[in-house]
C-alpha atoms as a PDB file:
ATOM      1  CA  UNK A   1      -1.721  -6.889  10.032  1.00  0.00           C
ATOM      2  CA  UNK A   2      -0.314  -4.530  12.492  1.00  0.00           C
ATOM      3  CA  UNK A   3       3.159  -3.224  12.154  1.00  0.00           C
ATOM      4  CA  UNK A   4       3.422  -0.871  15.432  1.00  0.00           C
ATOM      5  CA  UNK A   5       1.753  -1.227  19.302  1.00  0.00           C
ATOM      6  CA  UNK A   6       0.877   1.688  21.153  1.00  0.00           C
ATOM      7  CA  UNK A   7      -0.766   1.223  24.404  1.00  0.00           C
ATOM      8  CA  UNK A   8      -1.075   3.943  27.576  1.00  0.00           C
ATOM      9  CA  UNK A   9      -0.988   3.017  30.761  1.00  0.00           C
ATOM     10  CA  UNK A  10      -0.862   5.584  33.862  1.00  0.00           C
ATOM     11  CA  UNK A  11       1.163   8.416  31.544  1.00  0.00           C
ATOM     12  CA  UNK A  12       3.014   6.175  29.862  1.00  0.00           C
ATOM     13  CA  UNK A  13       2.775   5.607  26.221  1.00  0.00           C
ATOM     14  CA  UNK A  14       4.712   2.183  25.327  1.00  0.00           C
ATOM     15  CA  UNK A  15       5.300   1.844  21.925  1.00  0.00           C
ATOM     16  CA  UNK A  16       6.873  -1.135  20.035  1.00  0.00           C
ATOM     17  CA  UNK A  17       7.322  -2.543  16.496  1.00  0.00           C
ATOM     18  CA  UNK A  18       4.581  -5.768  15.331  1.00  0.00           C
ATOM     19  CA  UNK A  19       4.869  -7.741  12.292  1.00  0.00           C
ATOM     20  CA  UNK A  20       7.696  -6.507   9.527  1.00  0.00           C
ATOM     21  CA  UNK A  21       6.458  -3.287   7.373  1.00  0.00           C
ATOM     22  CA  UNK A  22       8.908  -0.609   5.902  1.00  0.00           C
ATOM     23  CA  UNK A  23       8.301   2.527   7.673  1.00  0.00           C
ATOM     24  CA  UNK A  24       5.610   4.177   5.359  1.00  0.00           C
ATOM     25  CA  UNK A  25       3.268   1.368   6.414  1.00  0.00           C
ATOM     26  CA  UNK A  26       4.683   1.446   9.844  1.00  0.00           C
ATOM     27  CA  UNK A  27       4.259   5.263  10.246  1.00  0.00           C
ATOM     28  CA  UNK A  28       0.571   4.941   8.944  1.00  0.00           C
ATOM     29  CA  UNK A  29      -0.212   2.342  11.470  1.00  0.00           C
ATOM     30  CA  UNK A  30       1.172   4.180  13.964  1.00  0.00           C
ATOM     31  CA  UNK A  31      -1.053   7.404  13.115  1.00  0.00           C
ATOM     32  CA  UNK A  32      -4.200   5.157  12.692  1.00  0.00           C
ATOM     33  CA  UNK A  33      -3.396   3.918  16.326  1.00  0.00           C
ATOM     34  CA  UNK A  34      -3.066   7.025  18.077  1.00  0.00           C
ATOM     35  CA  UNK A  35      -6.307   8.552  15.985  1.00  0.00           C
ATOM     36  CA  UNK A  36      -8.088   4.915  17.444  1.00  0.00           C
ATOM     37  CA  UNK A  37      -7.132   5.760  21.101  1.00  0.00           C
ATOM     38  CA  UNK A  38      -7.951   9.636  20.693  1.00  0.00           C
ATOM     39  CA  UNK A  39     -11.218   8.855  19.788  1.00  0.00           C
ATOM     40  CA  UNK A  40     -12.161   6.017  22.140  1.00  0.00           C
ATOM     41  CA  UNK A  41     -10.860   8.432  24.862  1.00  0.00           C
ATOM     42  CA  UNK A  42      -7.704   6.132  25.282  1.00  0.00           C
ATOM     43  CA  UNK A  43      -5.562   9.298  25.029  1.00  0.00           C
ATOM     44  CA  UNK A  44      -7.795  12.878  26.486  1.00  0.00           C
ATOM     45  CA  UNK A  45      -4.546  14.932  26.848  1.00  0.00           C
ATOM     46  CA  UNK A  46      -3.164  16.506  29.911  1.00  0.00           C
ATOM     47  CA  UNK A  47       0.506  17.860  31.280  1.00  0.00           C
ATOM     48  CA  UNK A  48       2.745  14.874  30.702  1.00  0.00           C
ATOM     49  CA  UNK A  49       2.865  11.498  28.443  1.00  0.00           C
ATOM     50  CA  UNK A  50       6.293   9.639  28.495  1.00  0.00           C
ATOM     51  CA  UNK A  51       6.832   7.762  25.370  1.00  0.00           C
ATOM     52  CA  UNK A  52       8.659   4.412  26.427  1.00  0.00           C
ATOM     53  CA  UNK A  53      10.229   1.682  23.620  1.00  0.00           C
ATOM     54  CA  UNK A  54      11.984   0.999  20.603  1.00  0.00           C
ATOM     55  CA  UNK A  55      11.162   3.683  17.033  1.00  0.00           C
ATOM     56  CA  UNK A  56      12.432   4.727  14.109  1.00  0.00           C
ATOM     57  CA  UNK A  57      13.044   8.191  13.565  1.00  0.00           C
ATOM     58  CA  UNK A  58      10.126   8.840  11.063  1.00  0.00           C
ATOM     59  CA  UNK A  59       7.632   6.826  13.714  1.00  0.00           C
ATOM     60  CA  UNK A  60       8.984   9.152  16.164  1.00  0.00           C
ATOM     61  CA  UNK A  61       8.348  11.906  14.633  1.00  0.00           C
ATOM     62  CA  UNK A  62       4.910  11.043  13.533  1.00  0.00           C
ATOM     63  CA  UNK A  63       4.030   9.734  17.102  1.00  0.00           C
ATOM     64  CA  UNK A  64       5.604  13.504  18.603  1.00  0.00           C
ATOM     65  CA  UNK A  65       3.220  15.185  16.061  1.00  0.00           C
ATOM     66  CA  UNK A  66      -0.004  13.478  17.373  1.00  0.00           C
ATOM     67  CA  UNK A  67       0.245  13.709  20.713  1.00  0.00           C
ATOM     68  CA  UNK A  68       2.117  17.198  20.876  1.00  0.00           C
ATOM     69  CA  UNK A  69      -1.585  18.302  20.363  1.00  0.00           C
ATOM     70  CA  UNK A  70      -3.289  16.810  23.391  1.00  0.00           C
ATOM     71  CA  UNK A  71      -0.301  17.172  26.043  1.00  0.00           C
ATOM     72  CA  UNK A  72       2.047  19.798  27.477  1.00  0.00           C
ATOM     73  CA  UNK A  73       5.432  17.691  27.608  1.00  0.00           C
ATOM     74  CA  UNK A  74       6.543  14.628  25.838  1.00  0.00           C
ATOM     75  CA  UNK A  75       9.507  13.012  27.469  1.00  0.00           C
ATOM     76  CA  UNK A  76      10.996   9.998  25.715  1.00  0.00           C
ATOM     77  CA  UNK A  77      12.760   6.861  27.809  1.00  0.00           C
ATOM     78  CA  UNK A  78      16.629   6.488  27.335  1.00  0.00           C
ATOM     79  CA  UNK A  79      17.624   3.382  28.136  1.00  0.00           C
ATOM     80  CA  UNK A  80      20.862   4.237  28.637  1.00  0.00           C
ATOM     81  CA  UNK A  81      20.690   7.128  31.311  1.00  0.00           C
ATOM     82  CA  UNK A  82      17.590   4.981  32.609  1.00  0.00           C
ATOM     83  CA  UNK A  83      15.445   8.075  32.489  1.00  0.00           C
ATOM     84  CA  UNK A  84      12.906  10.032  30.602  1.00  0.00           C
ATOM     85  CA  UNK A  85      14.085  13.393  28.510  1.00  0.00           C
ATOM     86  CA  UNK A  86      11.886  16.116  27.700  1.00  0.00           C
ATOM     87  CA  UNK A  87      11.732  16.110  23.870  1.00  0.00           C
ATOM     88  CA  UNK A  88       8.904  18.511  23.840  1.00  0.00           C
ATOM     89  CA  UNK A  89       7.907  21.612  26.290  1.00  0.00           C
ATOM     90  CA  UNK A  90       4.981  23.653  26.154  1.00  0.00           C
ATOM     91  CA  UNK A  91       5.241  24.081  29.668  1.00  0.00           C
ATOM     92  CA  UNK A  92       7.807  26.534  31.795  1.00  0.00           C
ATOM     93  CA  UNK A  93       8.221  24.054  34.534  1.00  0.00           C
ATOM     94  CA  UNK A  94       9.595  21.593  32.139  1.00  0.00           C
ATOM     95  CA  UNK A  95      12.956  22.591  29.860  1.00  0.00           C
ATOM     96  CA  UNK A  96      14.002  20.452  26.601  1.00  0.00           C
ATOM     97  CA  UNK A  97      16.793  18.075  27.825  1.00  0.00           C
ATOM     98  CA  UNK A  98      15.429  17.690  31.558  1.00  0.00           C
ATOM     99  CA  UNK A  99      15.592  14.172  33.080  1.00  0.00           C
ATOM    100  CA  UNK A 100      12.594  12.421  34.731  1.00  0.00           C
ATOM    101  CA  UNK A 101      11.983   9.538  36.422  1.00  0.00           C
END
């Protein structure tokens, strides 16, 4: 049974809620996603992944602590300014709070 979808396409990581779990099954699921697409190459790391759909605040987190490893900036999709914000910055080009298309 999965609880959570996470698929990449281009540099976009859409994420989405499955079948009904509390979130200590979800966030597990979650984790044993991303570790699934790490090592089958899904996700090699790079500048920029933008995190796009619906999470709860511990999935969040858990997804932001996976892939904070293998990229520079994380920006996550507001729906309501229609644009990506950068959550996370390793980078000097991009500042916490920045907009993105």
């Amino acid at each position: 049974m999965a609880t959570y979808k996470i698929e990449k396409t281009g540099d976009v990581l859409k994420v989405g809620f499955a079948d009904p779990a509390q979130n200590d099954q979800i966030v597990r699921d979650a984790v044993t996603r991303l570790n699934e697409m790490v090592t089958g190459k899904e996700l090699i790391g790079g500048k920029l992944i933008k995190v796009n759909g619906p999470a709860s605040l511990p999935v969040a987190v858990a997804i932001a602590h996976a892939i904070g490893h293998l990229y520079a900036v994380i920006a996550a999709f507001d729906p309501k300014l229609g644009k990506y914000v950068v959550s996370v910055s390793h980078d000097p080009e991009f500042t916490a709070g920045q907009l993105i298309d």
